[in-house]
Protein backbone atom coordinates (compact mmCIF):
# COMPACT_ATOMS: atom_id res chain seq x y z
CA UNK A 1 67.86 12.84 84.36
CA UNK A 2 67.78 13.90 87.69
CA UNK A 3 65.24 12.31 90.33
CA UNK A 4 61.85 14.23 90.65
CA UNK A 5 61.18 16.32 93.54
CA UNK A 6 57.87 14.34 95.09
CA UNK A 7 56.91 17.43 97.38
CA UNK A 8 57.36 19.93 94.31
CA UNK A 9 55.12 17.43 91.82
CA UNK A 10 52.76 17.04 94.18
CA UNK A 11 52.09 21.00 95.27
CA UNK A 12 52.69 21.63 91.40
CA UNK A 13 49.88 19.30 90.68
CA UNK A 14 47.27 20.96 93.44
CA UNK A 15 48.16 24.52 92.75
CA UNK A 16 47.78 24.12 88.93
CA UNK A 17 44.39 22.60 89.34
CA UNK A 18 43.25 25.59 92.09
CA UNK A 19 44.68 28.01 89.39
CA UNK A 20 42.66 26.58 86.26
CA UNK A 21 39.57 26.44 88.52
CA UNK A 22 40.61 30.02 89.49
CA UNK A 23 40.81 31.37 85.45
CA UNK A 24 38.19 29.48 84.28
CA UNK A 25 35.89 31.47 86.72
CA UNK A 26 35.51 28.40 89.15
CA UNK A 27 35.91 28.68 92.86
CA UNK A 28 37.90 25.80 94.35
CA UNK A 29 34.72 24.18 96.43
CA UNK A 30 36.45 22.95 99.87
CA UNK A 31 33.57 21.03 101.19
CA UNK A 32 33.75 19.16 97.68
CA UNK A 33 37.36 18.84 97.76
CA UNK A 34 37.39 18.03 101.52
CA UNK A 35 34.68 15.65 101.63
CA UNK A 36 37.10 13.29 99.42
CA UNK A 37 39.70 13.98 101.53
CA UNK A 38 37.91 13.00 104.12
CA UNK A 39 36.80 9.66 102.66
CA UNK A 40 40.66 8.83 101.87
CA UNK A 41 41.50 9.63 106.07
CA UNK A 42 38.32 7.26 106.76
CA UNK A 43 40.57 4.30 105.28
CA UNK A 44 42.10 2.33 107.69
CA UNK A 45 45.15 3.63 109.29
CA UNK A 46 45.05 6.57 109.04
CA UNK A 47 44.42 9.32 111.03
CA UNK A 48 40.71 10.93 110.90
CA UNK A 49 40.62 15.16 111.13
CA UNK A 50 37.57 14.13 114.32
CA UNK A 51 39.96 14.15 116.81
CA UNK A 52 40.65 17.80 116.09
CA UNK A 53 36.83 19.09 115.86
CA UNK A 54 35.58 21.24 119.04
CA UNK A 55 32.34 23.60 118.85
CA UNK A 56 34.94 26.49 119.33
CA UNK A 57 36.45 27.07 116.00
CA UNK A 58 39.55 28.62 117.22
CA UNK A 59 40.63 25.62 119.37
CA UNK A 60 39.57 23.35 116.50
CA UNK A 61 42.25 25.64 114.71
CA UNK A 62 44.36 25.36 117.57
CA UNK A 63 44.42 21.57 117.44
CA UNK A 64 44.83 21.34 113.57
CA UNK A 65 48.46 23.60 114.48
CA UNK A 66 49.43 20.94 116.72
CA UNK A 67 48.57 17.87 114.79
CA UNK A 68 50.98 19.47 112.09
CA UNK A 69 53.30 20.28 115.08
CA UNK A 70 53.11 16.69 116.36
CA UNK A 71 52.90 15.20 112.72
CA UNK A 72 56.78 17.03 112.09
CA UNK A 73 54.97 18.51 108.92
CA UNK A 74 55.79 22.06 110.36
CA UNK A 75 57.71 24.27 112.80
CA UNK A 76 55.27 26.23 114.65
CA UNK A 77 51.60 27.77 114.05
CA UNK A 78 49.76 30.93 114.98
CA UNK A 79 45.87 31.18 114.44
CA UNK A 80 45.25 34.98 114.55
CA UNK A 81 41.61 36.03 115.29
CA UNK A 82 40.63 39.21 113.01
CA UNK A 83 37.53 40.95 111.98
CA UNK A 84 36.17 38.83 109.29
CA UNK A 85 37.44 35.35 110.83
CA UNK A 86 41.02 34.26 111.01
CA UNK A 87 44.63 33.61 110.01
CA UNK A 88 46.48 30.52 110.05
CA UNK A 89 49.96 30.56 109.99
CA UNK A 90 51.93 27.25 109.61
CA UNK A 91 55.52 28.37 109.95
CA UNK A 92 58.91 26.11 109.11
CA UNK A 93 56.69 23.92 106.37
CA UNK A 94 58.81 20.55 106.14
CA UNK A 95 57.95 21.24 102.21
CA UNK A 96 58.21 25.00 102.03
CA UNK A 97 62.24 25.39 101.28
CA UNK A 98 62.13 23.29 97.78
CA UNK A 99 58.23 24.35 96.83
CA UNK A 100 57.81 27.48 97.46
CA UNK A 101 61.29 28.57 96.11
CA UNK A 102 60.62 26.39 93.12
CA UNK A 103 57.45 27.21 92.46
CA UNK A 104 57.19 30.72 93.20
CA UNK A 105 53.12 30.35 94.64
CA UNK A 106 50.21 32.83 94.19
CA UNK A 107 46.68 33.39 93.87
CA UNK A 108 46.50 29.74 95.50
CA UNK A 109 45.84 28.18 99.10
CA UNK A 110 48.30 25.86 101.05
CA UNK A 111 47.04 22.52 101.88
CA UNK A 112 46.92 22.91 105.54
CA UNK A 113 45.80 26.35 105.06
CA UNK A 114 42.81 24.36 102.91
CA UNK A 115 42.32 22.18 105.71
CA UNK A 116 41.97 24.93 108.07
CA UNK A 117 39.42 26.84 105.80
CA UNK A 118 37.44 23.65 105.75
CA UNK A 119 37.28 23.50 109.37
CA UNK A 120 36.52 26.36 109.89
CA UNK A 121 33.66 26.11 107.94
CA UNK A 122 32.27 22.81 109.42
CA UNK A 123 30.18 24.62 111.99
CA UNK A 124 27.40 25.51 109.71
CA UNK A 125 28.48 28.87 107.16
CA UNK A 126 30.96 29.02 104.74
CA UNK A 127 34.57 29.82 104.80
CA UNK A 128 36.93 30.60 101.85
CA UNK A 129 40.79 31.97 101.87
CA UNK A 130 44.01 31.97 100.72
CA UNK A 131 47.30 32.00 101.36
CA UNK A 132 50.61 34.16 101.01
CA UNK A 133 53.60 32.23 100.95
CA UNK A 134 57.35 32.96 102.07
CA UNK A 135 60.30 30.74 101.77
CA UNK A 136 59.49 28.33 105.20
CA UNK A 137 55.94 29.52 105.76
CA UNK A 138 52.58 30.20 104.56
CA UNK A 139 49.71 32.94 106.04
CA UNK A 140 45.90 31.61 105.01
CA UNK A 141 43.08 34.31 105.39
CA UNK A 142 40.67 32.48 106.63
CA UNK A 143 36.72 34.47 105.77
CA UNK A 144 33.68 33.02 107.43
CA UNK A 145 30.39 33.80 105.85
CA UNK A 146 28.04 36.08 108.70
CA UNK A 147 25.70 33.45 108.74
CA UNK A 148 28.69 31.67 110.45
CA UNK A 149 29.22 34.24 113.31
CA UNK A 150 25.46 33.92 114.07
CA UNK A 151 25.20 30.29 114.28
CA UNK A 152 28.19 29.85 116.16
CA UNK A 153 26.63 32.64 118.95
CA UNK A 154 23.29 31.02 118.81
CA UNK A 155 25.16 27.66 119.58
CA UNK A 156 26.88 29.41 122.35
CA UNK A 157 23.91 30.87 124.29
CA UNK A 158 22.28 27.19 123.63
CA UNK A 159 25.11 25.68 125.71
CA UNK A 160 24.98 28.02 128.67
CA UNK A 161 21.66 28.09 128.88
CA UNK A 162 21.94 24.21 129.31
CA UNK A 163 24.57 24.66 132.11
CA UNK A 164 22.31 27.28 133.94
């Protein structure tokens, strides 16, 4: 038998449980999911998601990129502003050439396109996403709830009226 394909288990493993959450009228919860996460990256060792975190959301996007960057987990990034919030891009995935040809992905979110939905979310709304997926990279709509946009301006004119 030949040797099993750790990358392709693994994504195999996290899409099909996004996808049954998906059919069975479930919505993958990413603070759930990512406050787990988080408790595994508060072990020892490893590396906490902290040192990313800014106020601006963009830059905390911005840093997440080059973590992955610096990490050698991908290529290149792009963080795209748009109407409704923003697109991450992580281009040249380390993982992408065996999982995405193998498994073919859809209607489910890349895991550093999950991580940037989470952040994005931190500052006080909601964000949800997903991704499209092509053979070395993966595009994650990134929504953030109104309430969001609001909180993040009233935080804004908070800070410069402290500066004044």
């Amino acid at each position: 038998m030949p040797p099993l394909n750790g990358a392709v288990l693994y994504h195999s493993l996290l899409f099909a449980c996004q996808r049954a959450l998906h059919d069975s009228g479930g919505d993958l919860s990413y603070e759930q999911l990512m406050e787990f996460f988080e408790e595994y990256l508060g072990k020892p060792g490893l590396q906490s998601l902290e040192d990313v975190e800014t106020e601006d959301t963009l830059v905390t996007l911005e840093n997440l990129g080059e973590l992955l960057v610096e990490s050698n987990l991908i290529g290149s990034f792009q963080v795209i502003p748009t109407e409704t919030g923003f697109r991450f891009v992580a281009e040249r995935c380390v993982f992408a050439g065996n999982v995405h040809s193998c498994l073919e992905p859809r209607d489910v979110t890349c895991p550093y396109g999950m991580l940037a939905i989470y952040l994005a979310g931190k500052g006080g709304g909601t964000a949800s996403g997903g991704s499209n997926f092509t053979d070395l990279d993966s595009d994650t709509r990134i929504e953030v709830t109104r309430a969001f946009a609001r909180r993040r301006a009233a935080s804004s004119r908070k800070a410069s009226r402290v500066e004044s």
